[in-house]
Protein backbone atom coordinates (compact mmCIF):
# COMPACT_ATOMS: atom_id res chain seq x y z
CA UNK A 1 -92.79 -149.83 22.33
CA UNK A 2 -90.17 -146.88 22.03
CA UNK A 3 -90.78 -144.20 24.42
CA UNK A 4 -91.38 -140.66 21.42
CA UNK A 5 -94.28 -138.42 20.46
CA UNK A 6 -96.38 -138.10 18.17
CA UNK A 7 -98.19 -135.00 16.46
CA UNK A 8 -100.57 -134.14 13.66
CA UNK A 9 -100.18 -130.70 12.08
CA UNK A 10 -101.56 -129.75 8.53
CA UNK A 11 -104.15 -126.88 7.44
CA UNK A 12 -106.57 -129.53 8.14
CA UNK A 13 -107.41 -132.99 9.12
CA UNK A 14 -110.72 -133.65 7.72
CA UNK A 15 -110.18 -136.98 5.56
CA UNK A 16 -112.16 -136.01 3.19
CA UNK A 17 -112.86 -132.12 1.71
CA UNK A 18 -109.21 -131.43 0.85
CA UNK A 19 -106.06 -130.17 2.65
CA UNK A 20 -102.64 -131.66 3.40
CA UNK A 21 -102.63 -133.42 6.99
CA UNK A 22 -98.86 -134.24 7.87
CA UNK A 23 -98.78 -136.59 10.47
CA UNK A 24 -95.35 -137.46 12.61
CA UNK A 25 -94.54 -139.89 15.23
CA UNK A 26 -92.19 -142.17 17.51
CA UNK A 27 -94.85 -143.03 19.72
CA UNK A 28 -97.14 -146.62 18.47
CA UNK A 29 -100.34 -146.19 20.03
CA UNK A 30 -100.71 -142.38 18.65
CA UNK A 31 -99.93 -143.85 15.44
CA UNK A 32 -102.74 -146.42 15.61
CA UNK A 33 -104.93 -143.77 16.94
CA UNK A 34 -104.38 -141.73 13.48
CA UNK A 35 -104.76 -144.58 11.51
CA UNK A 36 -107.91 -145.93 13.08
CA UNK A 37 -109.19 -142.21 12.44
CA UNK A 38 -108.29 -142.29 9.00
CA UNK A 39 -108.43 -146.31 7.58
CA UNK A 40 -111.01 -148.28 9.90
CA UNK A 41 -110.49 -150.02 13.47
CA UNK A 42 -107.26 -151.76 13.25
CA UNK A 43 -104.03 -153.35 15.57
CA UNK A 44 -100.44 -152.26 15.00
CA UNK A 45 -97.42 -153.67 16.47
CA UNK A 46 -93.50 -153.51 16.18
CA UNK A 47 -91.05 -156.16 16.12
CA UNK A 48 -88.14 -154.41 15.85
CA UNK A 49 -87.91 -151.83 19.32
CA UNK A 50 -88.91 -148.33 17.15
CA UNK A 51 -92.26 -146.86 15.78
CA UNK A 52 -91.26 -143.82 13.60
CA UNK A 53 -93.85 -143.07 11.30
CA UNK A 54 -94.54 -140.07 8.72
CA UNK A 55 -97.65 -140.01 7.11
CA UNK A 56 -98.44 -136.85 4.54
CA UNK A 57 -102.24 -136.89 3.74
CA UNK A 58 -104.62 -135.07 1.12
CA UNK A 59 -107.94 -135.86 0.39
CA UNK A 60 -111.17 -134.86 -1.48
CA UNK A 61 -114.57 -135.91 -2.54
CA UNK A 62 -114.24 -139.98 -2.60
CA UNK A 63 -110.48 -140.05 -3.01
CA UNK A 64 -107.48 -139.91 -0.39
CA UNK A 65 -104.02 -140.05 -0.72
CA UNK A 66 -101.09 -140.96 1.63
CA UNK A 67 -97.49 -140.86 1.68
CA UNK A 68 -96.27 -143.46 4.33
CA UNK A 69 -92.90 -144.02 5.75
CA UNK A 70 -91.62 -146.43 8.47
CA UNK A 71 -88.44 -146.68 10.26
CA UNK A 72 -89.73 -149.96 12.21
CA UNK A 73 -91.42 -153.22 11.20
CA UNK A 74 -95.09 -152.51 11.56
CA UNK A 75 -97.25 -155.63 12.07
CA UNK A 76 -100.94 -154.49 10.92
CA UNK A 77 -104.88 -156.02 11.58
CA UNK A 78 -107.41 -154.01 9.59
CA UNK A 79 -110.82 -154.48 10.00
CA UNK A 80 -113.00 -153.95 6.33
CA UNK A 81 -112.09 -150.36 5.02
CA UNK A 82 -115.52 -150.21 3.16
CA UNK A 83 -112.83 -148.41 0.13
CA UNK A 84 -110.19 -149.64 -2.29
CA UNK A 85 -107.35 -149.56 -1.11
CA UNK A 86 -104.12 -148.93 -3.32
CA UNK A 87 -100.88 -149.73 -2.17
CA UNK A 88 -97.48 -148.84 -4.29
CA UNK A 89 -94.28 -149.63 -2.59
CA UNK A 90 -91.27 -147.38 -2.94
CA UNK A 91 -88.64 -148.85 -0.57
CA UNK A 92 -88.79 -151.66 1.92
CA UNK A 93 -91.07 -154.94 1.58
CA UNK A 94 -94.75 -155.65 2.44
CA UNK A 95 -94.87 -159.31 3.35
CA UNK A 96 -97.02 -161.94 5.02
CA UNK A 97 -100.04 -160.12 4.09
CA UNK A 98 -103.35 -161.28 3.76
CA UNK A 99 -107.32 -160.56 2.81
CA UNK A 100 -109.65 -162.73 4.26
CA UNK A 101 -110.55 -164.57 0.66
CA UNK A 102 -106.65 -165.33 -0.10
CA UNK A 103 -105.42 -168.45 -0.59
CA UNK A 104 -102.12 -167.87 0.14
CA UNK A 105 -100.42 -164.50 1.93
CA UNK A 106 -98.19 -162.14 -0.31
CA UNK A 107 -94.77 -160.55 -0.71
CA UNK A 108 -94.67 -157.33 -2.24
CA UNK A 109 -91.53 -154.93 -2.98
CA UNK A 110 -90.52 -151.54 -4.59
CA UNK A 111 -92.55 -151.31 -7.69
CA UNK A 112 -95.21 -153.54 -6.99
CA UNK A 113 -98.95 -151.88 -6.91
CA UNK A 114 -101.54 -153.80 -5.42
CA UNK A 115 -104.62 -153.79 -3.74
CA UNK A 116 -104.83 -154.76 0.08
CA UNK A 117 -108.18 -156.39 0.07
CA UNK A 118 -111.79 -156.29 -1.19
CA UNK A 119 -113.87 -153.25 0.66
CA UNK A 120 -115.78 -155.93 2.68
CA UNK A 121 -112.48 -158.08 3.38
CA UNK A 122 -110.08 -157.53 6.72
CA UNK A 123 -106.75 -158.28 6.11
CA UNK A 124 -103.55 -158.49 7.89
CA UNK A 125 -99.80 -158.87 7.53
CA UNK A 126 -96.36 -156.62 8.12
CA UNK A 127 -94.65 -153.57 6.47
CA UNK A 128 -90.84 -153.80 6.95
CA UNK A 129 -89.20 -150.96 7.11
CA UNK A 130 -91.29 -149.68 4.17
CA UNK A 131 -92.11 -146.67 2.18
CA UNK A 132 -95.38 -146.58 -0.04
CA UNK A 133 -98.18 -144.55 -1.16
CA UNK A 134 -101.71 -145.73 -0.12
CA UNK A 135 -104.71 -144.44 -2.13
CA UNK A 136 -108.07 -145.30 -1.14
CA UNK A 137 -111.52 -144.81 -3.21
CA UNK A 138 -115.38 -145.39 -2.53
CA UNK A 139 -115.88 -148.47 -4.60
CA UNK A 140 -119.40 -146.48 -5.89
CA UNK A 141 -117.04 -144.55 -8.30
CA UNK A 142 -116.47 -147.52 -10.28
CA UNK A 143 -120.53 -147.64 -10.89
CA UNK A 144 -120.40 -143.72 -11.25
CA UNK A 145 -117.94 -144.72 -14.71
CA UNK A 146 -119.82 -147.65 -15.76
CA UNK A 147 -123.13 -147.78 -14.37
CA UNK A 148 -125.33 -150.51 -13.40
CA UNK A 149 -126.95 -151.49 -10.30
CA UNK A 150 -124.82 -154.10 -8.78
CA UNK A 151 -121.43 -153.09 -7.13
CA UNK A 152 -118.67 -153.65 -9.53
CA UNK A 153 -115.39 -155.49 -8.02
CA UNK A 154 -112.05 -156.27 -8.24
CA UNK A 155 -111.81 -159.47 -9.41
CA UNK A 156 -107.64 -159.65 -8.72
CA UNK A 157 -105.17 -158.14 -6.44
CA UNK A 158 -102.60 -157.34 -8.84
CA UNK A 159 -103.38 -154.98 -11.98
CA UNK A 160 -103.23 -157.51 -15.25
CA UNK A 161 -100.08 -156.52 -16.52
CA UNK A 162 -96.81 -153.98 -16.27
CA UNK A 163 -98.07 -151.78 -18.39
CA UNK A 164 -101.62 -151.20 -16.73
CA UNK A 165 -99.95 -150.13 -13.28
CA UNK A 166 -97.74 -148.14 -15.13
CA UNK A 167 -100.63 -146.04 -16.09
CA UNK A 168 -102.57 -146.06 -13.30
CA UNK A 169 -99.69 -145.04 -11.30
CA UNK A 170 -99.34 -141.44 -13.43
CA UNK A 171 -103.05 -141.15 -12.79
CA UNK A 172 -102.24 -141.60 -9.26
CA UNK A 173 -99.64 -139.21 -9.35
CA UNK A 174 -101.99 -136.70 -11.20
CA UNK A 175 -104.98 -136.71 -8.91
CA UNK A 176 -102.86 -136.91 -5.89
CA UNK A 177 -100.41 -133.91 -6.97
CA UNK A 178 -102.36 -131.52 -9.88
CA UNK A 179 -106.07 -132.22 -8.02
CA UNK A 180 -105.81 -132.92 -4.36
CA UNK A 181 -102.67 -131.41 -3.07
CA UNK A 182 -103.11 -128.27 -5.61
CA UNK A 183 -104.39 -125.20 -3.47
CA UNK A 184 -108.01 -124.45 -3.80
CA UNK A 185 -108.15 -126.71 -6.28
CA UNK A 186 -110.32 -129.23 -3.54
CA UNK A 187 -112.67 -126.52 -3.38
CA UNK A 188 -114.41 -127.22 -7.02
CA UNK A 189 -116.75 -129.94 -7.03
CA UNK A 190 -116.42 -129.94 -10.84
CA UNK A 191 -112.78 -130.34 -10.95
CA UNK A 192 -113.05 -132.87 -7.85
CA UNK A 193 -115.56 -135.10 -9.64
CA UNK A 194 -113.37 -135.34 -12.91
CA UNK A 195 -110.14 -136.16 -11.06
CA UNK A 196 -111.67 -138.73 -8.84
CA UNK A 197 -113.51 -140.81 -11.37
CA UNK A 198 -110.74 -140.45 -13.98
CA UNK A 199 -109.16 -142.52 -11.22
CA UNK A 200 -112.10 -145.03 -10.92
CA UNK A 201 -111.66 -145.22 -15.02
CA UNK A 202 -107.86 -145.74 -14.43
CA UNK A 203 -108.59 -148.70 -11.25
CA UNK A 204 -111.45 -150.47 -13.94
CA UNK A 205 -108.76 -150.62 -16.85
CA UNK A 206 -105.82 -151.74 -14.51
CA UNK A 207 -107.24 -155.03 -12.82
CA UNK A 208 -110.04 -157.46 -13.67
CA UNK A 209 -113.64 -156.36 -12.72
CA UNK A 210 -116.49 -157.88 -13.15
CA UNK A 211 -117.96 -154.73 -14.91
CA UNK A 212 -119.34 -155.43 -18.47
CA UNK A 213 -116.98 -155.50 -21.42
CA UNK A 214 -118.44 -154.08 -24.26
CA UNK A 215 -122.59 -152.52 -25.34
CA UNK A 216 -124.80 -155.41 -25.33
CA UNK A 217 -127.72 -155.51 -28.48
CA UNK A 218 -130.20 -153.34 -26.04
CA UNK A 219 -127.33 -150.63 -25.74
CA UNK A 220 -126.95 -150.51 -29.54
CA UNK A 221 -130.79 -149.70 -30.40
CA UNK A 222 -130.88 -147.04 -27.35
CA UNK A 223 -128.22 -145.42 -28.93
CA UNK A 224 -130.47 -143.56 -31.33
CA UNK A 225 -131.08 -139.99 -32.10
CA UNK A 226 -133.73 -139.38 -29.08
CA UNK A 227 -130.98 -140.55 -26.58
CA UNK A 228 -128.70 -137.85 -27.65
CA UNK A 229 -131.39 -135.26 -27.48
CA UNK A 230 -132.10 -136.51 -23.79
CA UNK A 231 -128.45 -136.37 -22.97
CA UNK A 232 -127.66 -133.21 -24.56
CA UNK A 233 -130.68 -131.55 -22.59
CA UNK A 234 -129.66 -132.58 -19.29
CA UNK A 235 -126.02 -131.89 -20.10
CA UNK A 236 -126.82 -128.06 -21.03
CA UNK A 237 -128.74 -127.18 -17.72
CA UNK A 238 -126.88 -128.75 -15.65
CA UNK A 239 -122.99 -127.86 -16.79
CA UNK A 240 -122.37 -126.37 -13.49
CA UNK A 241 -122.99 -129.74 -11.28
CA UNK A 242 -120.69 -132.22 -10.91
CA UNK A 243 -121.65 -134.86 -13.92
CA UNK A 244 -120.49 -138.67 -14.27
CA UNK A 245 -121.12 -140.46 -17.27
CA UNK A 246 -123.73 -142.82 -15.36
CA UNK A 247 -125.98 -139.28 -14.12
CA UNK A 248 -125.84 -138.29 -18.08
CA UNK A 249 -126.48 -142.34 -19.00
CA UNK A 250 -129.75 -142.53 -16.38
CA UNK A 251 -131.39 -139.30 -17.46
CA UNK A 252 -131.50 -140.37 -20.62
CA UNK A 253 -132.94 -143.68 -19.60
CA UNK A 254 -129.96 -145.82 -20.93
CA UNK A 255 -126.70 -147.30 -20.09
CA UNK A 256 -123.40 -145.40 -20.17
CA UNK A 257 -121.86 -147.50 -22.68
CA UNK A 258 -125.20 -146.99 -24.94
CA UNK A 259 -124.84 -143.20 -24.29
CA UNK A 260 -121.33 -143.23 -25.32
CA UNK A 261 -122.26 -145.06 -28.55
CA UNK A 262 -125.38 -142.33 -29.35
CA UNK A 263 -122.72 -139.86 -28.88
CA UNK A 264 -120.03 -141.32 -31.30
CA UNK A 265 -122.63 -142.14 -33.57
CA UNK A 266 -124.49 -139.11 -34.12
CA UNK A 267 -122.35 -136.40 -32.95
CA UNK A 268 -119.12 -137.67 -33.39
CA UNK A 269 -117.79 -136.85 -30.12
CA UNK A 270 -118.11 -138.95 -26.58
CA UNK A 271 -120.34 -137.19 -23.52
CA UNK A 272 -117.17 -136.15 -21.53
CA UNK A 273 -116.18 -133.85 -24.74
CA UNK A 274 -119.16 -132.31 -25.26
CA UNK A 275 -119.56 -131.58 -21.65
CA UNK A 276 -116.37 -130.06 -21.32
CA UNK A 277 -117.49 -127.66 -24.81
CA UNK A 278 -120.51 -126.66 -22.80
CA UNK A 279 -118.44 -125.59 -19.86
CA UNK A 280 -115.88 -123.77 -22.09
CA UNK A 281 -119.03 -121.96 -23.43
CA UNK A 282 -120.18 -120.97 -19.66
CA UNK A 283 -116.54 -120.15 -19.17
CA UNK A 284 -116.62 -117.82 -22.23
CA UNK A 285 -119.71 -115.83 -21.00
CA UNK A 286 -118.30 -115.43 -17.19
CA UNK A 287 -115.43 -113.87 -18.88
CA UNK A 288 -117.47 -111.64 -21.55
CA UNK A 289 -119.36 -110.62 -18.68
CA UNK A 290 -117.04 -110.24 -16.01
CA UNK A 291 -116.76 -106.32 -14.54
CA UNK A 292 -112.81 -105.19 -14.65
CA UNK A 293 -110.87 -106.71 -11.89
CA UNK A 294 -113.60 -108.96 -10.70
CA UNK A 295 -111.94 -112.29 -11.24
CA UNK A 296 -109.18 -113.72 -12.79
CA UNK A 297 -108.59 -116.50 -15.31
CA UNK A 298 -107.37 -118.52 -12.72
CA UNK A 299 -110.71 -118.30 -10.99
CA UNK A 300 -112.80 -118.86 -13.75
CA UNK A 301 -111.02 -121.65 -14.84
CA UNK A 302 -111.56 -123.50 -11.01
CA UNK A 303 -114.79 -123.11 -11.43
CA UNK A 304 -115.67 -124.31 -14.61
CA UNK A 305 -113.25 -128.03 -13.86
CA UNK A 306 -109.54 -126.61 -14.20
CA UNK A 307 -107.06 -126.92 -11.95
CA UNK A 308 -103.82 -126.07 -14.13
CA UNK A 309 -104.58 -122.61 -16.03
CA UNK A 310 -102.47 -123.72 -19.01
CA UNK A 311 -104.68 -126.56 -19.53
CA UNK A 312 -107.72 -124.36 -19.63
CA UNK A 313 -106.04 -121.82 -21.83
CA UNK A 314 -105.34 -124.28 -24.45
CA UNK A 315 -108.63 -126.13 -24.43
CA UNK A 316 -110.37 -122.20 -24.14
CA UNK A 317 -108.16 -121.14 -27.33
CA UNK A 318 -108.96 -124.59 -29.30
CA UNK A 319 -112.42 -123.93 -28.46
CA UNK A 320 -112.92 -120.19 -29.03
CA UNK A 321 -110.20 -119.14 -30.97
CA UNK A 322 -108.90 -116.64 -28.64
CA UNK A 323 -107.03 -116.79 -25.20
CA UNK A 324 -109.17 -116.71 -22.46
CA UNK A 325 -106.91 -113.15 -21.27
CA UNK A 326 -108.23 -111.73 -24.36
CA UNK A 327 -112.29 -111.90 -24.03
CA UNK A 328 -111.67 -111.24 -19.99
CA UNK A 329 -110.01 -107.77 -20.97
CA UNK A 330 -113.10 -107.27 -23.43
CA UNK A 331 -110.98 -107.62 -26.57
């Protein structure tokens, strides 16, 4: 091991409620101390006589994101991380790696996205000289999109094609840059909620899952008028709270995929749009009512799911026919 230090500096180091942890070291065993604190109990070793490591960390809600890069061949034992784990390699390789249920170990370089192992799985291998984002998620999100009792799973490593980690990656990049690294933005449980199952959304449409494809017969007769009603009730008093498709699905006693049919169906719009209307309508009347110099757009639009004020403004305008300026400043 190469004689160094090793630090951690950020405006926090939480793992979990937001806030950019930066993390830099020569020195192995702090490393493996920060990674133990952040991933699960694991071993790290070098091969090659150095241990410089940079990590840069955000996190919030379910969802964390790291930057990783090595200057030394990192040998690596990980106990179960009880998350998915997402790794996307910029520069270097990621070989002789392993999950517990693989038949064979893997090789993985620049522009390969993968997933290390199943939540329940340890896994081991080496990153050589290597650069690469890791983003981790509770597997529960994946139920929060699609519902259901048992825990959906990954049913492959690799997403199914090019074009599905192409994707998943600018959803990555989104939730990592515009959500968790955005200032203050970590601080709305609204805006937190959205990001981090819109990745869960992006994860089930990348690989194979074993989550249902498609309503079954019993979702298309729930999806009648009295669903709706159900859904649309619970949606309207409780705008505020952080929502996921399966909450709306279960208080109205159905699936989410028979909710989103009753939707289509009879309203001609999906539960995620006509939650977002109902928020643009609570963000209208905390404008209307707002005293002069009270708040700002900004604000208003944080708390009602926004974290890029242009955004809001153009869904506020679409919605209300004015800019959301204009009804703050009392027309």
């Amino acid at each position: 091991m190469e004689a160094g230090h090793g630090r951690a500096e950020g405006s926090r180091e939480d793992g979990g409620d937001g806030g950019q942890v930066v993390f830099d070291s020569t020195d192995l065993e702090t490393t493996e101390e920060f990674l133990i604190k952040h991933y699960a109990p694991l071993r790290i070793g070098s091969s090659t006589g150095r241990s410089g490591a940079r990590i840069t960390r955000v996190a919030g809600g379910a969802v964390s994101a790291d930057e990783v890069a090595l200057t030394f061949d990192m040998n690596y034992s990980v106990e179960p991380l009880g998350k998915i784990c997402l790794c996307d390699i910029r520069t270097g390789v990621i070989d002789r790696h392993r999950a517990e249920d693989w038949r064979e170990a893997g090789t993985f370089g620049p522009g390969d996205l993968f997933s290390f192992a199943q939540p329940d799985r340890p896994y081991q291998g080496r990153a050589r000289q290597a650069g690469y984002s890791i983003t981790m998620l509770d597997p529960a999100l994946l139920n929060q999109v699609v519902g259901g009792e048992e825990q959906v799973r990954l049913l492959d490593h690799r997403p199914v094609d090019a074009v599905a980690a192409a994707t998943l990656r600018k959803v990555i990049d989104h939730v990592r840059d515009d959500v968790l690294a955005a200032p203050g933005a970590t601080a709305s449980p609204l805006l937190v909620g959205a990001a981090t199952r819109y990745l869960a959304a992006a994860v089930l449409d990348a690989f194979p899952t074993t989550a249902p494809i498609g309503p079954s017969a019993a979702d298309r007769r729930d999806a009648h008028p009295r669903t709706v009603r159900r859904a649309v009730a619970f949606i309207e008093a409780n705008a505020e709270r952080d929502l996921s498709a399966a909450e709306i699905a279960a208080a109205a006693h159905v699936t989410p995929r028979a909710i989103q049919l009753a939707f289509r169906k009879h309203l001609g719009t999906t539960p995620t749009a006509y939650l977002r209307r109902v928020r643009l309508d609570g963000a209208r009347a905390q404008l209307a009512a707002a005293e002069p110099g009270s708040t700002t757009v900004t604000e208003v639009a944080l708390r009602w799911g926004y974290s890029r004020p242009g955004v809001f403004s153009t869904h506020y305008r679409e919605a209300h026919g004015e800019p959301p300026s204009r009804t703050l400043r009392g027309r």
